[in-house]
Protein backbone atom coordinates (compact mmCIF):
# COMPACT_ATOMS: atom_id res chain seq x y z
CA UNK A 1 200.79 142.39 90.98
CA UNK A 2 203.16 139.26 89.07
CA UNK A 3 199.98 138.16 87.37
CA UNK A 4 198.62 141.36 86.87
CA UNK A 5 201.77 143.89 85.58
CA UNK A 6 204.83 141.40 85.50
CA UNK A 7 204.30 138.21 83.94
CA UNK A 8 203.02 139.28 80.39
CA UNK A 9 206.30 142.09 80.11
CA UNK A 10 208.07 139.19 81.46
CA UNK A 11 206.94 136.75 79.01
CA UNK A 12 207.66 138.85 76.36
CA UNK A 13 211.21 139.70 77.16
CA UNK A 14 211.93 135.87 77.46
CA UNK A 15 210.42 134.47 74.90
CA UNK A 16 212.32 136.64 72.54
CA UNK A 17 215.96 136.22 73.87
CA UNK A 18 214.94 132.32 73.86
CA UNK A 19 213.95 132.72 70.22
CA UNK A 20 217.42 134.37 69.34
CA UNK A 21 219.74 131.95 71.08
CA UNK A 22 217.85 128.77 69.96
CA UNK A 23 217.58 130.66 66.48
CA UNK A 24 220.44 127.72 64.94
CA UNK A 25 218.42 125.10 66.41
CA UNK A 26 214.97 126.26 65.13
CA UNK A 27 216.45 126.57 61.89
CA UNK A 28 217.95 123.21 61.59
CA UNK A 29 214.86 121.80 62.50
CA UNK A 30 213.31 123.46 60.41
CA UNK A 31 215.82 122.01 57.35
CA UNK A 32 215.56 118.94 58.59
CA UNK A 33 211.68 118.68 59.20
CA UNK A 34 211.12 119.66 55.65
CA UNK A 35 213.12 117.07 54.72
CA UNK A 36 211.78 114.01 56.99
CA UNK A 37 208.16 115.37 56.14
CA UNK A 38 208.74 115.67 52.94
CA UNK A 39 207.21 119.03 52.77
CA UNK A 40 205.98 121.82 55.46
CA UNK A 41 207.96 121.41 58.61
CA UNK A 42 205.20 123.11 60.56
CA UNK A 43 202.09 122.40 62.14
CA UNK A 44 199.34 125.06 62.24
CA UNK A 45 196.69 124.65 64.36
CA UNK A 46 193.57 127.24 65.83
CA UNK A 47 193.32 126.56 69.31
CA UNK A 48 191.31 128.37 72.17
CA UNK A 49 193.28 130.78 74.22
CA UNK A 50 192.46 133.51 76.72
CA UNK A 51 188.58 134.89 76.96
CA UNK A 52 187.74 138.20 75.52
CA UNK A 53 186.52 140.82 78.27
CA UNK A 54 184.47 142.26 75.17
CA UNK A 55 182.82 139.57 73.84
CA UNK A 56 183.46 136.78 76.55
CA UNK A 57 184.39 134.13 74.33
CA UNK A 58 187.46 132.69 73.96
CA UNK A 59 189.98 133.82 71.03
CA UNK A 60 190.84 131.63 68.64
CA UNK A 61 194.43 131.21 67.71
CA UNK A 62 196.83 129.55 65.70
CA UNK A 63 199.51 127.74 67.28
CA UNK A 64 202.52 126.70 65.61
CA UNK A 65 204.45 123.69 66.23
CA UNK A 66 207.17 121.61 64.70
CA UNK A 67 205.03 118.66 62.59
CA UNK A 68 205.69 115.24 64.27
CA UNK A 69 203.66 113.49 61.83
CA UNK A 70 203.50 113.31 57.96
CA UNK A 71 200.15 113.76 55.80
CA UNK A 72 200.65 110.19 54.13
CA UNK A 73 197.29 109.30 53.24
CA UNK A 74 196.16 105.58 51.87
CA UNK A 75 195.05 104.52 48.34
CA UNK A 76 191.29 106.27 49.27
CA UNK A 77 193.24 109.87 49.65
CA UNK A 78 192.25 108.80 53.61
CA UNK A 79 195.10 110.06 56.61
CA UNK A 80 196.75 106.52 57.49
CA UNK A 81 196.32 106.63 61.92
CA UNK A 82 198.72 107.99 63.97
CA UNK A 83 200.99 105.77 64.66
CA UNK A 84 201.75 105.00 60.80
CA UNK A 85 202.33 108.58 60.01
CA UNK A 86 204.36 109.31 63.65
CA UNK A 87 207.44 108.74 62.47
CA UNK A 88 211.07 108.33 63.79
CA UNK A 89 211.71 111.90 63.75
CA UNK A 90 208.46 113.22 64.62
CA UNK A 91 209.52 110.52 67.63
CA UNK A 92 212.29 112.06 68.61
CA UNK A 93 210.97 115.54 68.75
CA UNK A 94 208.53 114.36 71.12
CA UNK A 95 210.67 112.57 73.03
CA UNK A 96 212.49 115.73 73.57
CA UNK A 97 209.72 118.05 73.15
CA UNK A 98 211.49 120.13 70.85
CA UNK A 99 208.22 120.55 68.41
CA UNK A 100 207.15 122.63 71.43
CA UNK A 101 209.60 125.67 70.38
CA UNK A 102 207.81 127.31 67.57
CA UNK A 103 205.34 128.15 70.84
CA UNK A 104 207.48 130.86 71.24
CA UNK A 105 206.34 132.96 68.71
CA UNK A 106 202.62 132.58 70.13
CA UNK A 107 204.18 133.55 73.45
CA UNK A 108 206.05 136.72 71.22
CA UNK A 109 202.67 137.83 70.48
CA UNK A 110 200.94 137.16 73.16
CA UNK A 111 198.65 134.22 72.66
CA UNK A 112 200.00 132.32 74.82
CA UNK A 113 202.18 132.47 77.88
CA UNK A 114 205.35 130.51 79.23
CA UNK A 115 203.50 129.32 82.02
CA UNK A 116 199.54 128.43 81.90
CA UNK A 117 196.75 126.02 81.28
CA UNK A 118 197.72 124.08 78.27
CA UNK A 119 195.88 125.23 74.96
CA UNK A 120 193.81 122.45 73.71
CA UNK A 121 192.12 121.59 70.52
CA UNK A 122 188.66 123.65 69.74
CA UNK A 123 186.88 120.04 69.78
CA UNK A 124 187.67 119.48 73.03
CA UNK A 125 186.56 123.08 73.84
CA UNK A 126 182.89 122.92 73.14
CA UNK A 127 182.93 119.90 75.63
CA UNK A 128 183.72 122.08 78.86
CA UNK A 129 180.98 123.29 80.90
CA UNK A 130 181.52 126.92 81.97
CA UNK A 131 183.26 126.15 84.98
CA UNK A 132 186.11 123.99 83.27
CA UNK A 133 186.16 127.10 80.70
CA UNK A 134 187.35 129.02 83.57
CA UNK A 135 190.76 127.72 82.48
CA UNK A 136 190.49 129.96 79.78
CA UNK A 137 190.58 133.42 82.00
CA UNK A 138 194.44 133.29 81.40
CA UNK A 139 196.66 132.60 78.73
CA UNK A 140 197.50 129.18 77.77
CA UNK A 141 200.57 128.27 78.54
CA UNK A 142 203.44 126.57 77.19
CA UNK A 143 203.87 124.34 80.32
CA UNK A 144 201.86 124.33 83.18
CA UNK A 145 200.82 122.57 86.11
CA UNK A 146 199.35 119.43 84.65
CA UNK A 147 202.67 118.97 82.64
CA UNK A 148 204.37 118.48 85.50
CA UNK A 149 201.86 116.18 87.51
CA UNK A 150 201.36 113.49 84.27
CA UNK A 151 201.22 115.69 80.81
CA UNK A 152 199.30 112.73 78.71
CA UNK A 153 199.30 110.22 81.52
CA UNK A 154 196.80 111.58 83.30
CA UNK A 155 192.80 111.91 83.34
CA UNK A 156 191.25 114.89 81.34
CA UNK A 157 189.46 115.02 84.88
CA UNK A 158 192.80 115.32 86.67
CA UNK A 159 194.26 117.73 83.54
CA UNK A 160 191.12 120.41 84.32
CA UNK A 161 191.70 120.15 88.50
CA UNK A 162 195.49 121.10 87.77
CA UNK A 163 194.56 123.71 85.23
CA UNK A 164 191.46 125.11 87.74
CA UNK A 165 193.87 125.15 90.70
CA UNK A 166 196.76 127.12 88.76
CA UNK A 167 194.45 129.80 88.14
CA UNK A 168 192.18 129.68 91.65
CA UNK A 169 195.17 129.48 94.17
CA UNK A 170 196.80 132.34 92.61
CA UNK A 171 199.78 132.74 90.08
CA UNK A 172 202.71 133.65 91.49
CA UNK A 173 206.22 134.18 90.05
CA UNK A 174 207.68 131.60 92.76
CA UNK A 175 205.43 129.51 91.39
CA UNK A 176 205.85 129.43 87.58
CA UNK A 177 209.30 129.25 88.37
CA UNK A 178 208.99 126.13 89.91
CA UNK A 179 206.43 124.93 87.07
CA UNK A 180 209.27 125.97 85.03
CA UNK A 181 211.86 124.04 86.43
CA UNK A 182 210.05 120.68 87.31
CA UNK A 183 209.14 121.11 83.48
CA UNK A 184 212.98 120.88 82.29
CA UNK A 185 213.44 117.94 84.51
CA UNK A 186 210.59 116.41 82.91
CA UNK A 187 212.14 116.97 79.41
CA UNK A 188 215.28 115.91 80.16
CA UNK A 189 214.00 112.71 81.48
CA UNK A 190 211.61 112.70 78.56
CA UNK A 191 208.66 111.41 80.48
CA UNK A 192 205.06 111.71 80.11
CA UNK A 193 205.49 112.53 76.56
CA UNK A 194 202.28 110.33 74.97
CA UNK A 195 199.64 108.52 76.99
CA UNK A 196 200.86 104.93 77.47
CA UNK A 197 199.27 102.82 74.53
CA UNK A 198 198.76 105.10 71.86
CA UNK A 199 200.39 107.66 69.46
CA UNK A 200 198.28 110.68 70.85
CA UNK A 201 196.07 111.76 73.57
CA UNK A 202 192.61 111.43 73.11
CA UNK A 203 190.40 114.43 72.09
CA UNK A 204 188.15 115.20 75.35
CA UNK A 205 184.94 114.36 73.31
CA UNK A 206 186.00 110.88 72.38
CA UNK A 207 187.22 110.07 76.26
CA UNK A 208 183.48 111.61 77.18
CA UNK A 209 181.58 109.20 75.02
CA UNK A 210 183.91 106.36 75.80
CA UNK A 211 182.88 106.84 79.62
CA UNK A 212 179.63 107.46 78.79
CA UNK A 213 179.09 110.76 79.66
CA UNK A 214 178.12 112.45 76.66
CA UNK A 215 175.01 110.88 74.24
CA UNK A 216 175.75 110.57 70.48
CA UNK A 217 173.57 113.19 69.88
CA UNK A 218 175.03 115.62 72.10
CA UNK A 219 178.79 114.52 70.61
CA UNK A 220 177.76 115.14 67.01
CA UNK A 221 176.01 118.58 67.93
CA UNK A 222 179.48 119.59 69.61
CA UNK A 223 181.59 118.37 67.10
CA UNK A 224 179.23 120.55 64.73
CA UNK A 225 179.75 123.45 66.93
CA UNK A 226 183.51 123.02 66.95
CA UNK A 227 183.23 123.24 62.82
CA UNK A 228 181.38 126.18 62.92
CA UNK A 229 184.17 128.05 64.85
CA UNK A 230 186.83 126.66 62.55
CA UNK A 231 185.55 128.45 60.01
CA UNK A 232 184.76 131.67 61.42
C-alpha cells in the first residue's frame, strides 16, 4: 500500500515544502556558485531512472545538481582531471552535500524519489546485466540504502546488493524513514562523501575492466551504446 499509493503523493508534498523553506539557501547558492564557477551554477546531467511498463526500458532523465567542479580546460581545449577543477567550494558542497538539493525538483516531478536506488550515470547503465537493472523498477532516489552503508566507500558490488535488497525486501514507510534519518546523520558528520583516494567515484565500466571483468571490446561496444542513448 506505502509503496504502491503513499510514497509518490508523499514525495511530492515534501519535496515541495522542502523547496520553499530552503528557497534562501538555494538561491544563495545559486549566487554564489555562479560566481566561484565562473559561469552556470548547475550541473545537468541525463541519468537512468525508473523502467517504462510500455516500452520496458528505462527513462532517461536529467538531473540537476549544484556544479562542484569548474569546466577549466588546458592549453589543448582538454578538461584538466578532477581534482584540478574540484575546487574549494565545489569541496565544501560535497562535504555537506548541499549540491544534492536541486534533486528536489526531479523529486517535484517525479523522476526521482526521496528515498531509492541512487540514479547513476547512463555509462554505467549499459554495464548491468538485467538482474542488477532490476534496481531500476523504482524511482531513483535521492538517498537510499547504500548511502547509508558506505555512499562512495563501498564496492559497486556491495552498492547493487543494497540497491537489490531495498527493492526485494519490500519498501516500507518505517523504513525510508529510517534511510532518511541515518542519511542526516551521515551529512552532518559529512562522511562517505568521495571514495578515499580520489576526487570521484569511478564509473562502473572503468572498475569492470580494472578487475578484469569486462574485455576491451565489450567496454568500447558499451561505451558506444551509452552514446547512442545520449543522443536520443
Amino acid at each position: 500500500m506505502y509503496a504502491k499509493c503513499i510514497k509518490r503523493p508523499l514525495d511530492f508534498l515534501l519535496s515541495l515544502t522542502a523547496l520553499i523553506v530552503l528557497s534562501p539557501l538555494l538561491l544563495l547558492l545559486t549566487v554564489i556558485g555562479a560566481i566561484a564557477m565562473k559561469g552556470n551554477p548547475f550541473f545537468v546531467q541525463k541519468r537512468p531512472g525508473k523502467i517504462r511498463k510500455k516500452t520496458g526500458q528505462e527513462k532517461i532523465f536529467s538531473l540537476i545538481k549544484f556544479r562542484t567542479m569548474s569546466n577549466a580546460k588546458d592549453k589543448d581545449g582538454n578538461l584538466l582531471p578532477d581534482e584540478k577543477r574540484l575546487n574549494k567550494y565545489g569541496k565544501l558542497l560535497r562535504m555537506t552535500s548541499c549540491d544534492e538539493l536541486p534533486e528536489l525538483i526531479n523529486i517535484l516531478k517525479g523522476d526521482m524519489a526521496i528515498v531509492g536506488p541512487r540514479p547513476q550515470l547512463v555509462r554505467d547503465m549499459v554495464f548491468m546485466t538485467q538482474e542488477l537493472r532490476h534496481r531500476h523498477d523504482v524511482r531513483p532516489g535521492l538517498t537510499g540504502l547504500a548511502q547509508i552503508n558506505g555512499r562512495n566507500n563501498i564496492t559497486w558490488e556491495q552498492k547493487f546488493e543494497y540497491d537489490l535488497r531495498y527493492i526485494n525486501v519490500g519498501i516500507t514507510f518505517a523504513g525510508d524513514v529510517k534511510i532518511i534519518i541515518r542519511t542526516i546523520g551521515k551529512v552532518l558528520r559529512r562522511s562517505d562523501t568521495v571514495r578515499e583516494g580520489t576526487a570521484s567515484d569511478m564509473d562502473f565500466g572503468d572498475w569492470l575492466m580494472m578487475e578484469g571483468k569486462v574485455s576491451q571490446e565489450d567496454y568500447d561496444e558499451k561505451q558506444a551504446e551509452a552514446k547512442e542513448l545520449l543522443s536520443v
